[in-house]
Protein backbone atom coordinates (compact mmCIF):
# COMPACT_ATOMS: atom_id res chain seq x y z
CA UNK A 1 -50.57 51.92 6.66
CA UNK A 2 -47.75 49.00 6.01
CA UNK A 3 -46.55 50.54 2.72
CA UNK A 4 -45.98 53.72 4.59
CA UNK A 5 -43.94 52.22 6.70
CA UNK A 6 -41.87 50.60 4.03
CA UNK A 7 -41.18 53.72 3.06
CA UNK A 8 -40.24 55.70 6.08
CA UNK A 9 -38.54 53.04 6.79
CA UNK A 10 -36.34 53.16 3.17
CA UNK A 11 -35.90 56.61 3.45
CA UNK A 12 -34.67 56.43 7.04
CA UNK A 13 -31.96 53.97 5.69
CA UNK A 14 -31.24 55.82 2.70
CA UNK A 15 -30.82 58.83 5.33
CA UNK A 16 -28.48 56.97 7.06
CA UNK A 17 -26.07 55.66 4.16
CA UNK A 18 -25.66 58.98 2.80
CA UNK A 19 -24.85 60.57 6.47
CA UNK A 20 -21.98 57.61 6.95
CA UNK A 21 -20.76 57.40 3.65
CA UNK A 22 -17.92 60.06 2.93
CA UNK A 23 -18.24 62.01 -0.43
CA UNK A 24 -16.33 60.13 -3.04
CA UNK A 25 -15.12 62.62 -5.86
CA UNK A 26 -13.14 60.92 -8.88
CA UNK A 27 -10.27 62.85 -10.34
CA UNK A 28 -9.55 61.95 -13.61
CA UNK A 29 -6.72 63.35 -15.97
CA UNK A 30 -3.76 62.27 -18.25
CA UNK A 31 0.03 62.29 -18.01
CA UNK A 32 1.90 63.76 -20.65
CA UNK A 33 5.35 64.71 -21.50
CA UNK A 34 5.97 68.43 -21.45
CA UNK A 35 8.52 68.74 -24.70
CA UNK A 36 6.65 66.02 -26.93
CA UNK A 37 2.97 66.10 -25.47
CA UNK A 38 3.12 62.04 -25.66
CA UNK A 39 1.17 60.41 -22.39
CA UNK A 40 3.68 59.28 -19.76
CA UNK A 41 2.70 55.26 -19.24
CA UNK A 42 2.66 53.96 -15.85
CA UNK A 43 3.15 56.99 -13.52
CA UNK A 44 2.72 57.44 -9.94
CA UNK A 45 -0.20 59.51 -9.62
CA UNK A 46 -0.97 60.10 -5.50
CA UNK A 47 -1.91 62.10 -2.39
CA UNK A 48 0.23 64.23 -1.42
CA UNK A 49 -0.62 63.76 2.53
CA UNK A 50 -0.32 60.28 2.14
CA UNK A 51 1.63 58.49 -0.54
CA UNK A 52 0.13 55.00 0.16
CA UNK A 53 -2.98 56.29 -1.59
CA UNK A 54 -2.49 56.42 -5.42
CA UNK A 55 -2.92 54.74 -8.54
CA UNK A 56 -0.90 54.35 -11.94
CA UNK A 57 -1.57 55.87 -15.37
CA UNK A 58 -2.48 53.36 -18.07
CA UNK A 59 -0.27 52.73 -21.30
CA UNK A 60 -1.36 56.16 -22.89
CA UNK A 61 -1.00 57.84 -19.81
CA UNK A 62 -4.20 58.34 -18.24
CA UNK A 63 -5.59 57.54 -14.79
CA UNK A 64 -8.46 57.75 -12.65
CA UNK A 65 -8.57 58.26 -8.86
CA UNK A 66 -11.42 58.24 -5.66
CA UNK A 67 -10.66 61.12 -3.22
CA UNK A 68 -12.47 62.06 -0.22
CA UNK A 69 -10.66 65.78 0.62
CA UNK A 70 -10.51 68.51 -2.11
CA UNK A 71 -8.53 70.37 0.09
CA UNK A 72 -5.87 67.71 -0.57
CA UNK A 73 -3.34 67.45 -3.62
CA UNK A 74 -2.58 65.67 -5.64
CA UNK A 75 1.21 64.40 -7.05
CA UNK A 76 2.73 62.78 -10.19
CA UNK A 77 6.14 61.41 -10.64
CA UNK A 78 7.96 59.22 -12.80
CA UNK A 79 12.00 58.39 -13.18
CA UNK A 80 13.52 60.63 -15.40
CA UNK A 81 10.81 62.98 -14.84
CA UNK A 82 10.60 65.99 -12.48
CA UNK A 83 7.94 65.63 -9.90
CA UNK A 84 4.84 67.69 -10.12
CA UNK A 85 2.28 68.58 -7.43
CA UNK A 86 -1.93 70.28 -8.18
CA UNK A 87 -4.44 71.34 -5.65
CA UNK A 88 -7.14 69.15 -6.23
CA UNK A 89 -9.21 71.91 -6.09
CA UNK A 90 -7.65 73.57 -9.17
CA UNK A 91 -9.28 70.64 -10.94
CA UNK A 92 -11.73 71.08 -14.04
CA UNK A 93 -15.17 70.23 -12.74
CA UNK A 94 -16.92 68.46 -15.48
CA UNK A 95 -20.69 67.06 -13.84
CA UNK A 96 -19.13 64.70 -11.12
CA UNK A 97 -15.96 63.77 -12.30
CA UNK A 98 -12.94 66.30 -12.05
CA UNK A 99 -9.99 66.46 -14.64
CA UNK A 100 -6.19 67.42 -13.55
CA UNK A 101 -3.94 67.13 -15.86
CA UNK A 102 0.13 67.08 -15.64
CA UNK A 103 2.64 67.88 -18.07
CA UNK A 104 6.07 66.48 -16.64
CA UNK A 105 9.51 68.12 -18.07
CA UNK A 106 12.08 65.48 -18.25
CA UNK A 107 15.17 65.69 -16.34
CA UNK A 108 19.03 65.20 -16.68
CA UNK A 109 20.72 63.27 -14.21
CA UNK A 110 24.09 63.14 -14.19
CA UNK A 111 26.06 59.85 -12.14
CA UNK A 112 29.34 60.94 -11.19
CA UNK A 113 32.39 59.02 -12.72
CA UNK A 114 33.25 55.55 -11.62
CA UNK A 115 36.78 54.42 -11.96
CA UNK A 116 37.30 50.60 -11.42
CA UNK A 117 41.29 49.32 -11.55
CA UNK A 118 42.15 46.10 -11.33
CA UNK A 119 44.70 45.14 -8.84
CA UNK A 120 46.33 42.13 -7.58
CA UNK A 121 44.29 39.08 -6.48
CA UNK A 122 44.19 38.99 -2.68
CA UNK A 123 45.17 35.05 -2.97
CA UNK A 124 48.73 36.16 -4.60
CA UNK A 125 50.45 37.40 -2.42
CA UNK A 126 49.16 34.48 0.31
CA UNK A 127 50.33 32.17 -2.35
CA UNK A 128 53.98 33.57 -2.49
CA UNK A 129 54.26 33.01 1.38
CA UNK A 130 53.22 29.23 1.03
CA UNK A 131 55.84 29.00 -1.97
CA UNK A 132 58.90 30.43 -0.29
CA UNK A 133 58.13 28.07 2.78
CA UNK A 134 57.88 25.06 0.96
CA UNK A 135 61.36 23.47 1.80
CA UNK A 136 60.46 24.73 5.51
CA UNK A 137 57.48 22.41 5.99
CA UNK A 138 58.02 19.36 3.77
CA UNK A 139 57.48 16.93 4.84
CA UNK A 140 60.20 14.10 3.49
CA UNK A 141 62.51 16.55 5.34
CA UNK A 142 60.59 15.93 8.59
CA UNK A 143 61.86 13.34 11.36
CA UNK A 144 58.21 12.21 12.38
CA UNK A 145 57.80 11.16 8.70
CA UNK A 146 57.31 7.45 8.00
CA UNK A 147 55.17 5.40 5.11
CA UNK A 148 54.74 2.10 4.83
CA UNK A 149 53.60 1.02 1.23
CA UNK A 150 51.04 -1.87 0.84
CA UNK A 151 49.55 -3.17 -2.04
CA UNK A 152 47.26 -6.76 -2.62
CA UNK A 153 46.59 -7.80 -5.89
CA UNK A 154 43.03 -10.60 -5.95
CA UNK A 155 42.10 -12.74 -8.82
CA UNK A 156 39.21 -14.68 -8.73
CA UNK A 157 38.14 -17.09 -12.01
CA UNK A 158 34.81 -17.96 -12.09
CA UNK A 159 33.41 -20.44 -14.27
C-alpha cells in the first residue's frame, strides 16, 4: 500500500514537469563561407522574432542553440557577410537534435570618398587681431600706468 503511493505519487509529478516544461529542441549546424567552404568563427546565429535570443559560432564555425517554436527561424550574420535567414523547420532531423546549416557569400562594401584639407588654424586669424592692436592697448602708453620697483637683499652668517 505505501510503495504504491510512492509511485502514484512520482508519476503524478513526473506528469506534471512534463505538462509545464516547454519542448526544448536543439538546433545544431555550422557556419561556413560560401566561395571557400571555411567555417565562419564567431557569428551571430539567432531568432528571427527576437534577436535577443542567440548564440555565437565557435572558432571553426559551429554552434548549438535551445528553441522552443519550430515555426520560428532562424538567422546568421556576420560583417562582411550577407545575412541569411532558414525556417527552423527546414532543419535536418537527426534523433533529437536538428542540423541547419548556412553558407554566407561575402559582400563588397564600398565607403564613399573622404576628402580632408587642411585649412588655417582657427587661433590665426584671432592672433593677427591681438598683433595689429598691440600699440593700442600697451600699456607703458597708458596714463593709469605706474610701477614702483622694490628689491631687499638679506644676509644672515651663521656660525
Amino acid at each position: 500500500m505505501k510503495q504504491s503511493i510512492y509511485v502514484w505519487g512520482f508519476l503524478y509529478s513526473l506528469m506534471i514537469c512534463t505538462t509545464i516544461a516547454p519542448a526544448q529542441i536543439i538546433i545544431k549546424g555550422k557556419l561556413t563561407d560560401a566561395s571557400t567552404g571555411e567555417g565562419v568563427p564567431f557569428a551571430n546565429v539567432y531568432l528571427a522574432s527576437n534577436n535577443q535570443i542567440g548564440t555565437s559560432s565557435d572558432f571553426d564555425g559551429y554552434y548549438s542553440f535551445r528553441v522552443t517554436n519550430m515555426q520560428d527561424s532562424l538567422v546568421a550574420s556576420y560583417v562582411g557577410y550577407s545575412r541569411r535567414a532558414k525556417l527552423i523547420s527546414s532543419a535536418k532531423n537527426e534523433g533529437s537534435h536538428y542540423t541547419l546549416n548556412f553558407q554566407l557569400e561575402a559582400t563588397t562594401a564600398t565607403a564613399t570618398e573622404v576628402v580632408l584639407s587642411s585649412g588655417e588654424n582657427p587661433a590665426y586669424p584671432i592672433m593677427r587681431k591681438v598683433i595689429a592692436a598691440k600699440d593700442k592697448h600697451d600699456k607703458r602708453k597708458l596714463p593709469q600706468y605706474d610701477q614702483e620697483v622694490y628689491t631687499k637683499i638679506e644676509l644672515d652668517i651663521d656660525n
